[in-house]
C-alpha atoms as a PDB file:
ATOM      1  CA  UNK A   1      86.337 164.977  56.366  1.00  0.00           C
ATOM      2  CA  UNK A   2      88.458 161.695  55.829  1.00  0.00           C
ATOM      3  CA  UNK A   3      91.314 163.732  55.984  1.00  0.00           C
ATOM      4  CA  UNK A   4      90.664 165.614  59.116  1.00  0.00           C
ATOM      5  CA  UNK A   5      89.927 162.112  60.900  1.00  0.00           C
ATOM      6  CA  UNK A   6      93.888 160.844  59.583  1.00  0.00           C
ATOM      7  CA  UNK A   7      95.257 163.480  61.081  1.00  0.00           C
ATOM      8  CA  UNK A   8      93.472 163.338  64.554  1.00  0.00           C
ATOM      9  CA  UNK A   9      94.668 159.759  65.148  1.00  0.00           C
ATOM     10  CA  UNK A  10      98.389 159.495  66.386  1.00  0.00           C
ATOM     11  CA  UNK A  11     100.420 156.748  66.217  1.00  0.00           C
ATOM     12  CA  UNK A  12     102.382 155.827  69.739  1.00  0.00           C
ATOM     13  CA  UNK A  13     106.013 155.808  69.974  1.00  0.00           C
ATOM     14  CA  UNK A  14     107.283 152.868  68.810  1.00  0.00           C
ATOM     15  CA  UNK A  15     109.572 152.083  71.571  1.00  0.00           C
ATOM     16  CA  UNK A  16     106.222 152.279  73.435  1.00  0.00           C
ATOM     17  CA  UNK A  17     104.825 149.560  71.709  1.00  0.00           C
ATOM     18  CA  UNK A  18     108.190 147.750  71.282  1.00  0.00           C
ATOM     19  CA  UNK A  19     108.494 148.301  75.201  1.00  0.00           C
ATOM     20  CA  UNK A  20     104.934 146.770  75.654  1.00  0.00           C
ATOM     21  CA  UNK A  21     105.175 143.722  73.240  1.00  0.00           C
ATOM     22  CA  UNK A  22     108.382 142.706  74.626  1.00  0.00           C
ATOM     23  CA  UNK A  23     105.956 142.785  78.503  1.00  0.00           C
ATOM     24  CA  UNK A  24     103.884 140.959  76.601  1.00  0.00           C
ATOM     25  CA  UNK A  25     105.980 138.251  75.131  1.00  0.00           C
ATOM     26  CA  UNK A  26     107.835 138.112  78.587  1.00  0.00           C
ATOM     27  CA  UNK A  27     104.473 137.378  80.241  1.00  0.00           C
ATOM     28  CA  UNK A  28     103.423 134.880  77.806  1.00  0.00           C
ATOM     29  CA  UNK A  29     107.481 133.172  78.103  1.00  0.00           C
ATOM     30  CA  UNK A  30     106.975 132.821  81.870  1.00  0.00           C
ATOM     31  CA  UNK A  31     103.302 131.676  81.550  1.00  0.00           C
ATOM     32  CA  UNK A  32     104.796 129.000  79.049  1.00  0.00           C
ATOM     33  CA  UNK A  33     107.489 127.871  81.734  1.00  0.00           C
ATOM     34  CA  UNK A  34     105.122 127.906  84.431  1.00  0.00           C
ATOM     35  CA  UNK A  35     103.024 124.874  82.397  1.00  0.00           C
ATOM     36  CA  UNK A  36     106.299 123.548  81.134  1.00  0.00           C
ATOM     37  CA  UNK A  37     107.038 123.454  85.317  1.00  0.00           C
ATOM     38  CA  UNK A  38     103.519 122.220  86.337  1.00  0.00           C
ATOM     39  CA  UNK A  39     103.302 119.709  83.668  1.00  0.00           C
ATOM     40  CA  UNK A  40     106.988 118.249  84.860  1.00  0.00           C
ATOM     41  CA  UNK A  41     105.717 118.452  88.269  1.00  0.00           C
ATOM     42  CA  UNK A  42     102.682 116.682  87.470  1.00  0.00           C
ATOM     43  CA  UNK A  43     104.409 113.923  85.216  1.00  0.00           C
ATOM     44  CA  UNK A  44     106.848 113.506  88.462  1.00  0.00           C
ATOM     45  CA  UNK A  45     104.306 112.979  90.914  1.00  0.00           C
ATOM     46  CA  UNK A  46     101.515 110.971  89.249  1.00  0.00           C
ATOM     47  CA  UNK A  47     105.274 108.428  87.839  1.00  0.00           C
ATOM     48  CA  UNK A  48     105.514 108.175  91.930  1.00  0.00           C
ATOM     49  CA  UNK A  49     102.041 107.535  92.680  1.00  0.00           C
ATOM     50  CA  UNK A  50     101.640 104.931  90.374  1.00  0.00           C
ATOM     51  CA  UNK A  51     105.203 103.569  91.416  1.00  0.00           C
ATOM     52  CA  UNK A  52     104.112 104.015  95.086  1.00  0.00           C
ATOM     53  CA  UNK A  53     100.723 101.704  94.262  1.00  0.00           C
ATOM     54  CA  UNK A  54     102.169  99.340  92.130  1.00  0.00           C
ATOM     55  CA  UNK A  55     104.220  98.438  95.441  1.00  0.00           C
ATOM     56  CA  UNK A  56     101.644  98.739  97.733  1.00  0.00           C
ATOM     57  CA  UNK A  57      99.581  96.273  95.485  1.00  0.00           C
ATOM     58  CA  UNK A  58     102.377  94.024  94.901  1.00  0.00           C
ATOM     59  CA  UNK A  59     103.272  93.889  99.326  1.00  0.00           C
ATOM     60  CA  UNK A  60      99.491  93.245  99.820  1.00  0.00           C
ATOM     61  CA  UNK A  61      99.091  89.830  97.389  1.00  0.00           C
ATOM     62  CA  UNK A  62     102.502  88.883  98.942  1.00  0.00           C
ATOM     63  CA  UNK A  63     101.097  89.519 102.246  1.00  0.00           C
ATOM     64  CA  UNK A  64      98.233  87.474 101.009  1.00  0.00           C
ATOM     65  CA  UNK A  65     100.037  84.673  99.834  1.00  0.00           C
ATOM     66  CA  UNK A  66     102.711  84.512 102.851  1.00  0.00           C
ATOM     67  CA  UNK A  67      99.231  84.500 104.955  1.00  0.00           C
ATOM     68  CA  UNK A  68      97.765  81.365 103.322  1.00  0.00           C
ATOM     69  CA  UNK A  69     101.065  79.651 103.640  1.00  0.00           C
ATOM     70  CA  UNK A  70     101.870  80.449 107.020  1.00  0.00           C
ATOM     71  CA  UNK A  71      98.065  78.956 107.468  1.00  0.00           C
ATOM     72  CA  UNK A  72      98.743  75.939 106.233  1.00  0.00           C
ATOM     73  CA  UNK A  73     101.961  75.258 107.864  1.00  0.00           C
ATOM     74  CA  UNK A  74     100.533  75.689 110.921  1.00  0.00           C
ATOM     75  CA  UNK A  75      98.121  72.675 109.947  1.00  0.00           C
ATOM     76  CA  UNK A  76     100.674  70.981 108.822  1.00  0.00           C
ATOM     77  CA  UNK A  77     102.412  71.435 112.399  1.00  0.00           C
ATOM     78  CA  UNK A  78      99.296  70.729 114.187  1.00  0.00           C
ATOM     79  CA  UNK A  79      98.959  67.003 112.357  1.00  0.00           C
ATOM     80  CA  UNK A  80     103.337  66.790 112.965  1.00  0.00           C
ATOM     81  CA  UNK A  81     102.399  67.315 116.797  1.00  0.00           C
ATOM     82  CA  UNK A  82      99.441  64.905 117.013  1.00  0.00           C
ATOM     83  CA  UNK A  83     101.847  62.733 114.994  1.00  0.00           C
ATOM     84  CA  UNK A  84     104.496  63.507 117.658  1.00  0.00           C
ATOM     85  CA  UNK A  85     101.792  62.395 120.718  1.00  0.00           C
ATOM     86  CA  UNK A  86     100.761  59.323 119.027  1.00  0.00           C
ATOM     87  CA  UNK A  87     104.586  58.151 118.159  1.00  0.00           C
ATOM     88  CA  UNK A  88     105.776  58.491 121.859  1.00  0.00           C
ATOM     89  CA  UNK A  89     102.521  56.765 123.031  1.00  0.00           C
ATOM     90  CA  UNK A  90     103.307  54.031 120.540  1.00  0.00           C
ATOM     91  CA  UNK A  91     107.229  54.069 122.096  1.00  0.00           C
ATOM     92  CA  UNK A  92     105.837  54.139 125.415  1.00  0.00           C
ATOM     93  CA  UNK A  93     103.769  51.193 124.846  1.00  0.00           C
ATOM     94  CA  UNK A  94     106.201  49.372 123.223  1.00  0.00           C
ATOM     95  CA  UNK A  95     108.628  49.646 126.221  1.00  0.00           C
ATOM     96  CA  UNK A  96     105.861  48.159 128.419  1.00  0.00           C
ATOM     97  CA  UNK A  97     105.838  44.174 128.321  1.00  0.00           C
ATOM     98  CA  UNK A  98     102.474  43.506 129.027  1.00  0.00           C
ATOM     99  CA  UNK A  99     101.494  45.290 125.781  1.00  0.00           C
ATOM    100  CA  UNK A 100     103.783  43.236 123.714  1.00  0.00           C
ATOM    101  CA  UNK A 101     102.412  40.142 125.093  1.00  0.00           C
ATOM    102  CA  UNK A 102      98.601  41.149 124.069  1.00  0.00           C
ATOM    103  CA  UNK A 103     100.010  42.506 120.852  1.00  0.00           C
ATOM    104  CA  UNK A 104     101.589  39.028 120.506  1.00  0.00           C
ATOM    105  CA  UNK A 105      98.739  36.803 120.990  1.00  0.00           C
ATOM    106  CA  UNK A 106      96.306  39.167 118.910  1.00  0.00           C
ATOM    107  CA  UNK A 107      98.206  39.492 115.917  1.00  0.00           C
ATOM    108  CA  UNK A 108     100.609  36.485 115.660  1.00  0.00           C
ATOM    109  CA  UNK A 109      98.074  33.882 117.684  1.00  0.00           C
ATOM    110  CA  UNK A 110     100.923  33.385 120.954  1.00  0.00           C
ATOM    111  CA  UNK A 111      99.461  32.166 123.711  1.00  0.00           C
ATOM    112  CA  UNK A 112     100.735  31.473 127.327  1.00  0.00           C
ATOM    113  CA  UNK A 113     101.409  27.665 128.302  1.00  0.00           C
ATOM    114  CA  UNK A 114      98.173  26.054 128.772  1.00  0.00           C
ATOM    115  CA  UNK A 115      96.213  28.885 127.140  1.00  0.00           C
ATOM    116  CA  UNK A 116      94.008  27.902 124.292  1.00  0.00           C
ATOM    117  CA  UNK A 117      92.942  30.489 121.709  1.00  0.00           C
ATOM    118  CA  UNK A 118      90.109  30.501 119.799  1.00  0.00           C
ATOM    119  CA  UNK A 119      89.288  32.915 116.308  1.00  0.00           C
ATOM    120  CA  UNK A 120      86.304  33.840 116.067  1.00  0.00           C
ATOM    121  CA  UNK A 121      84.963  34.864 112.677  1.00  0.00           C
ATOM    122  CA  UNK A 122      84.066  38.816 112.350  1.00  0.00           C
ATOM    123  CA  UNK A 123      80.569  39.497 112.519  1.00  0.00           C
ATOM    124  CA  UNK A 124      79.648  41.744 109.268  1.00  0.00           C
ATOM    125  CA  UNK A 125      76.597  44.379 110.461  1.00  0.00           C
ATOM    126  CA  UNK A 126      74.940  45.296 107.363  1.00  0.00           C
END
């Protein structure tokens, strides 16, 4: 009975199977470069993305920063201006002589011919 089962079974050609192996080791060398591919592709793209953020991150805190500065510079131009005001008030003044004559007699104690002056001790309000 063994015997009669042997003989039943035939074996394919083998340029059958040689033909099919070599499909099958073809599909599985493409499969391999398609990952090989994807993988590259995928190395590429996520190097760029994190290139692309790391900029993106970097322009946004210098943003930031520039921000702040610009900020205070324009306080500091604000105080320059009042600055500015109160300097060509003081010139002003200074070009008019009745202001030197009361700056006269209040800090260095001038006074006009006949004009006594009196100091008067601050009063301290506690």
């Amino acid at each position: 009975m063994v015997t009669e089962r042997k003989r039943k079974i035939r074996e394919l050609d083998a340029s059958f199977n040689r033909a099919q192996e070599q499909v099958s080791e073809e599909r599985l060398r493409k499969r391999r470069g398609l990952f090989r591919r994807l993988t590259a592709f995928a190395v590429v793209v996520v190097t760029l993305s994190v290139i692309a953020f790391m900029t993106i991150h970097t322009q946004a805190q210098l943003l930031d920063e520039k921000t702040e500065e610009k900020k205070a510079l324009e306080a500091k131009l604000e105080a320059l201006q009042l600055e500015q005001i109160h300097l060509e008030t003081e010139i002003e003044n200074y070009n008019d002589l009745d202001y030197i004559a009361e700056i006269a007699r209040r800090d260095y104690f001038l006074s006009k011919d006949g004009e006594i002056l009196f100091k008067l001790p601050k009063l301290s309000t506690d």
